[in-house]
N, C-alpha and C. Protein backbone atom coordinates (compact mmCIF):
# COMPACT_ATOMS: atom_id res chain seq x y z
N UNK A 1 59.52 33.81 76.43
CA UNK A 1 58.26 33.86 77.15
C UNK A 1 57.24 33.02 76.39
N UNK A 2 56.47 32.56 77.06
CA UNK A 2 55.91 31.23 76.15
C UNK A 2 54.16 31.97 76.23
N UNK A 3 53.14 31.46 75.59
CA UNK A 3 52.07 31.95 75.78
C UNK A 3 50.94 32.11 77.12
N UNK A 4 51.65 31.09 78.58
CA UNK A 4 51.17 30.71 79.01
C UNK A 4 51.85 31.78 80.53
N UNK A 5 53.13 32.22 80.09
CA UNK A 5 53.31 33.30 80.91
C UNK A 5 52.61 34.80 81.06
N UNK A 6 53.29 35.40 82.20
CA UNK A 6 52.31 36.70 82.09
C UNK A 6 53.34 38.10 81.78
N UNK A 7 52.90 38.61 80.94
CA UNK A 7 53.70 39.88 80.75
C UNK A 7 53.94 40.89 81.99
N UNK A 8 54.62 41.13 82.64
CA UNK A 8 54.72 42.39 84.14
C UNK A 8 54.57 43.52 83.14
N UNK A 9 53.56 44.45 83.59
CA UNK A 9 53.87 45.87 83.27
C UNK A 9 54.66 46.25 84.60
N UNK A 10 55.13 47.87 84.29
CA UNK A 10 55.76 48.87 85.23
C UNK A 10 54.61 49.63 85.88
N UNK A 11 54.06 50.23 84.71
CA UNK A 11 53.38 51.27 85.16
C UNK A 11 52.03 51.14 84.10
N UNK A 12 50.55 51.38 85.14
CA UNK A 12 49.47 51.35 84.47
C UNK A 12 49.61 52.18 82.94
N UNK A 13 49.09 52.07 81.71
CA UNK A 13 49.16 52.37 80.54
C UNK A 13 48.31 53.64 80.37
N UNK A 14 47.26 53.72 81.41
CA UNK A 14 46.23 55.04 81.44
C UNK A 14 46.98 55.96 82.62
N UNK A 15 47.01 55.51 83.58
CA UNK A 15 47.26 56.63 84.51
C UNK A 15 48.51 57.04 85.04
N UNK A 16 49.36 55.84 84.39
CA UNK A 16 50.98 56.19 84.99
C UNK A 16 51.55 55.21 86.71
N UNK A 17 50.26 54.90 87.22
CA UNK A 17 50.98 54.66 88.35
C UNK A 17 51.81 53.54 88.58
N UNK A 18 52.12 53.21 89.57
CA UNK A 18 53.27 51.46 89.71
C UNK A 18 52.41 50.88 90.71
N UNK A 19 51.08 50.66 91.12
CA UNK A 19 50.43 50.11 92.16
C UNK A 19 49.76 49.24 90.82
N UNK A 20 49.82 47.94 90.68
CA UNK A 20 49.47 47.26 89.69
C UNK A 20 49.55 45.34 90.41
N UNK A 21 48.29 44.83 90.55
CA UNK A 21 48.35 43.68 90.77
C UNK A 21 47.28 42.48 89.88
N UNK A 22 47.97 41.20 90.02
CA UNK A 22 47.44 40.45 89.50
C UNK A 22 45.13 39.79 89.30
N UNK A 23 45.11 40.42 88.14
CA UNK A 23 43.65 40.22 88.45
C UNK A 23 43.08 39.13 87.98
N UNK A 24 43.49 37.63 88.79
CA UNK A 24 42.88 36.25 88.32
C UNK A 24 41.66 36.02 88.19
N UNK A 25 40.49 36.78 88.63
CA UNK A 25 38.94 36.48 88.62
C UNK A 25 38.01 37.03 87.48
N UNK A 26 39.50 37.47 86.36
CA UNK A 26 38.75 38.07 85.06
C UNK A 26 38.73 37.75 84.61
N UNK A 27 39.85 36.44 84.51
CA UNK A 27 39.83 35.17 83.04
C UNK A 27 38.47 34.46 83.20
N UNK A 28 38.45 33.92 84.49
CA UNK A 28 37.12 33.49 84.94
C UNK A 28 35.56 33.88 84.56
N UNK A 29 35.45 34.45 84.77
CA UNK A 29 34.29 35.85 84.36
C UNK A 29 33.90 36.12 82.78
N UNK A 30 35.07 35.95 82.23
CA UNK A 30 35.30 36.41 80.89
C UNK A 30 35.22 35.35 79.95
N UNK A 31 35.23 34.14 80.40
CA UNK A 31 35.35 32.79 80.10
C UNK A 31 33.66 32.76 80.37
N UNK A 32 33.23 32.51 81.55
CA UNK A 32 31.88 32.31 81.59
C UNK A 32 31.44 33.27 79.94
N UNK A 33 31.31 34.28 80.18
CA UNK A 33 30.47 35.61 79.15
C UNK A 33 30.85 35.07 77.88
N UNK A 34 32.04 34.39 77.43
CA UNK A 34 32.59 34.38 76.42
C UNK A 34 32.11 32.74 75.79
N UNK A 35 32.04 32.06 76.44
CA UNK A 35 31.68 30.60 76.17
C UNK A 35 33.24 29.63 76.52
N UNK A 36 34.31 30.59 76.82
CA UNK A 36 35.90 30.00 77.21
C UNK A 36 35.93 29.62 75.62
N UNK A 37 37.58 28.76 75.98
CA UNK A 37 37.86 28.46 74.42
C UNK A 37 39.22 28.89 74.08
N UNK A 38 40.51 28.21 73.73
CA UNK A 38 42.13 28.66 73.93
C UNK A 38 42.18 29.78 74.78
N UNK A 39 42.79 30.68 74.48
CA UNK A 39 42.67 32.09 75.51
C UNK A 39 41.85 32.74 75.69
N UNK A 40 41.68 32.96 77.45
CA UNK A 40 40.33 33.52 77.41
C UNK A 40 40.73 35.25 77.49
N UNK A 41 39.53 35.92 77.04
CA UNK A 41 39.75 36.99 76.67
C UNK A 41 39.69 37.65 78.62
N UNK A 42 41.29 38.16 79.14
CA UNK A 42 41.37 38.85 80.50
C UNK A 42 42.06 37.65 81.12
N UNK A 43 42.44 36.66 80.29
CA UNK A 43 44.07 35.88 81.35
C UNK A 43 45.22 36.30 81.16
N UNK A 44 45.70 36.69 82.27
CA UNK A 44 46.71 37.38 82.30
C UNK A 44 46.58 38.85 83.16
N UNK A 45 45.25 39.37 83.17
CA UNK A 45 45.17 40.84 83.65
C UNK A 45 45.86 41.34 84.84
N UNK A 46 45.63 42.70 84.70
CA UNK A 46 46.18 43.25 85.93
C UNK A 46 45.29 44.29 86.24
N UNK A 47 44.99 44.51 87.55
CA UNK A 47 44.31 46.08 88.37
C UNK A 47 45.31 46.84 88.67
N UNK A 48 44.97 48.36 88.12
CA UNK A 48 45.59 49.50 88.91
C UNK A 48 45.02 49.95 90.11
N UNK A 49 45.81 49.55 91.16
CA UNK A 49 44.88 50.17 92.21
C UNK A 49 44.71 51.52 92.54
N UNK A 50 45.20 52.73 91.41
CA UNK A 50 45.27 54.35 91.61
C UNK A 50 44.40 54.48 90.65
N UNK A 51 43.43 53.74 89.38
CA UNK A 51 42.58 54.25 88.82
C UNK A 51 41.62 53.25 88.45
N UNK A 52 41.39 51.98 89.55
CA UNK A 52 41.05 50.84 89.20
C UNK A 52 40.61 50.51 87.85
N UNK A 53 40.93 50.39 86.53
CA UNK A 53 40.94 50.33 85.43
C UNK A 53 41.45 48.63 85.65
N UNK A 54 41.35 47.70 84.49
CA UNK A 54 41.94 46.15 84.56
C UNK A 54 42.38 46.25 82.79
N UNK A 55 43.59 46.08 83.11
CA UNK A 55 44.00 45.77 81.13
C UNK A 55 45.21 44.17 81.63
N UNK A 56 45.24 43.99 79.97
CA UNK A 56 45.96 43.25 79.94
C UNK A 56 47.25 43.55 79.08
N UNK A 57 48.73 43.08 79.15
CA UNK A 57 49.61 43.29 78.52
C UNK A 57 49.79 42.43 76.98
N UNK A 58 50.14 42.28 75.97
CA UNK A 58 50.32 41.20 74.78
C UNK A 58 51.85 41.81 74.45
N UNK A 59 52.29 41.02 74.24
CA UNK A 59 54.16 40.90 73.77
C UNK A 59 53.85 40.56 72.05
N UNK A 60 54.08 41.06 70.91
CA UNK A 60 53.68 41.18 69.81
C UNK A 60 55.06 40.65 68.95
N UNK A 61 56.22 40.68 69.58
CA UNK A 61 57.63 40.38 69.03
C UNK A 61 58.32 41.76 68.81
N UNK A 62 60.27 41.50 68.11
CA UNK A 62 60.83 42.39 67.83
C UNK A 62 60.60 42.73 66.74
N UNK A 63 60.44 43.80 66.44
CA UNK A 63 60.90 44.41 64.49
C UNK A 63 62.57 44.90 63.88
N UNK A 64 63.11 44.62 63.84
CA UNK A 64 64.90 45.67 63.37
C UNK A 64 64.92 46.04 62.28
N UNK A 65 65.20 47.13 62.14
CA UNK A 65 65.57 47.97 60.84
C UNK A 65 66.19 47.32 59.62
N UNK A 66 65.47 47.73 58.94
CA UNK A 66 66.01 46.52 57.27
C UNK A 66 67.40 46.83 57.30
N UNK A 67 68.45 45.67 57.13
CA UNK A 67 69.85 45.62 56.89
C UNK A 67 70.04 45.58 58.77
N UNK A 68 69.58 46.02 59.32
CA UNK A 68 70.65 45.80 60.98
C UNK A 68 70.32 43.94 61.24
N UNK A 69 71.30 43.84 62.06
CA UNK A 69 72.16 42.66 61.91
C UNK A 69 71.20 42.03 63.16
N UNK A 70 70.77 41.05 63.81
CA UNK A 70 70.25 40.24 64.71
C UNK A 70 70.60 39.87 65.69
């Protein structure tokens, strides 16, 4: 996954539900407030539409247990 893709959640992180769509007008927004600049802070977001809340996902990498194999 490269930086420029978007992470899918399953299920909102606060409320549990699976009604979750793409929220493009926050990078926007967030960019204005922010001055823009590499990533803007809300590209990528998503709305829950069962608790309208907007988060975004970040993929951080794997960790494996010292000595397990790769």
């Amino acid at each position: 996954m490269t930086a420029q893709e978007r992470a899918t959640p399953f299920h909102c992180p606060y409320c549990g539900d699976e009604d979750l769509r793409p929220q493009e007008d926050t990078a926007a927004r967030s960019a204005t407030l922010e001055g823009g600049g590499g990533r803007r802070e809300g590209e990528g977001a998503w709305l829950c539409g069962a608790c309208r809340r907007v988060f975004t996902v970040k993929f951080i990498g794997l960790r494996f247990p010292e000595g397990a194999s790769k």
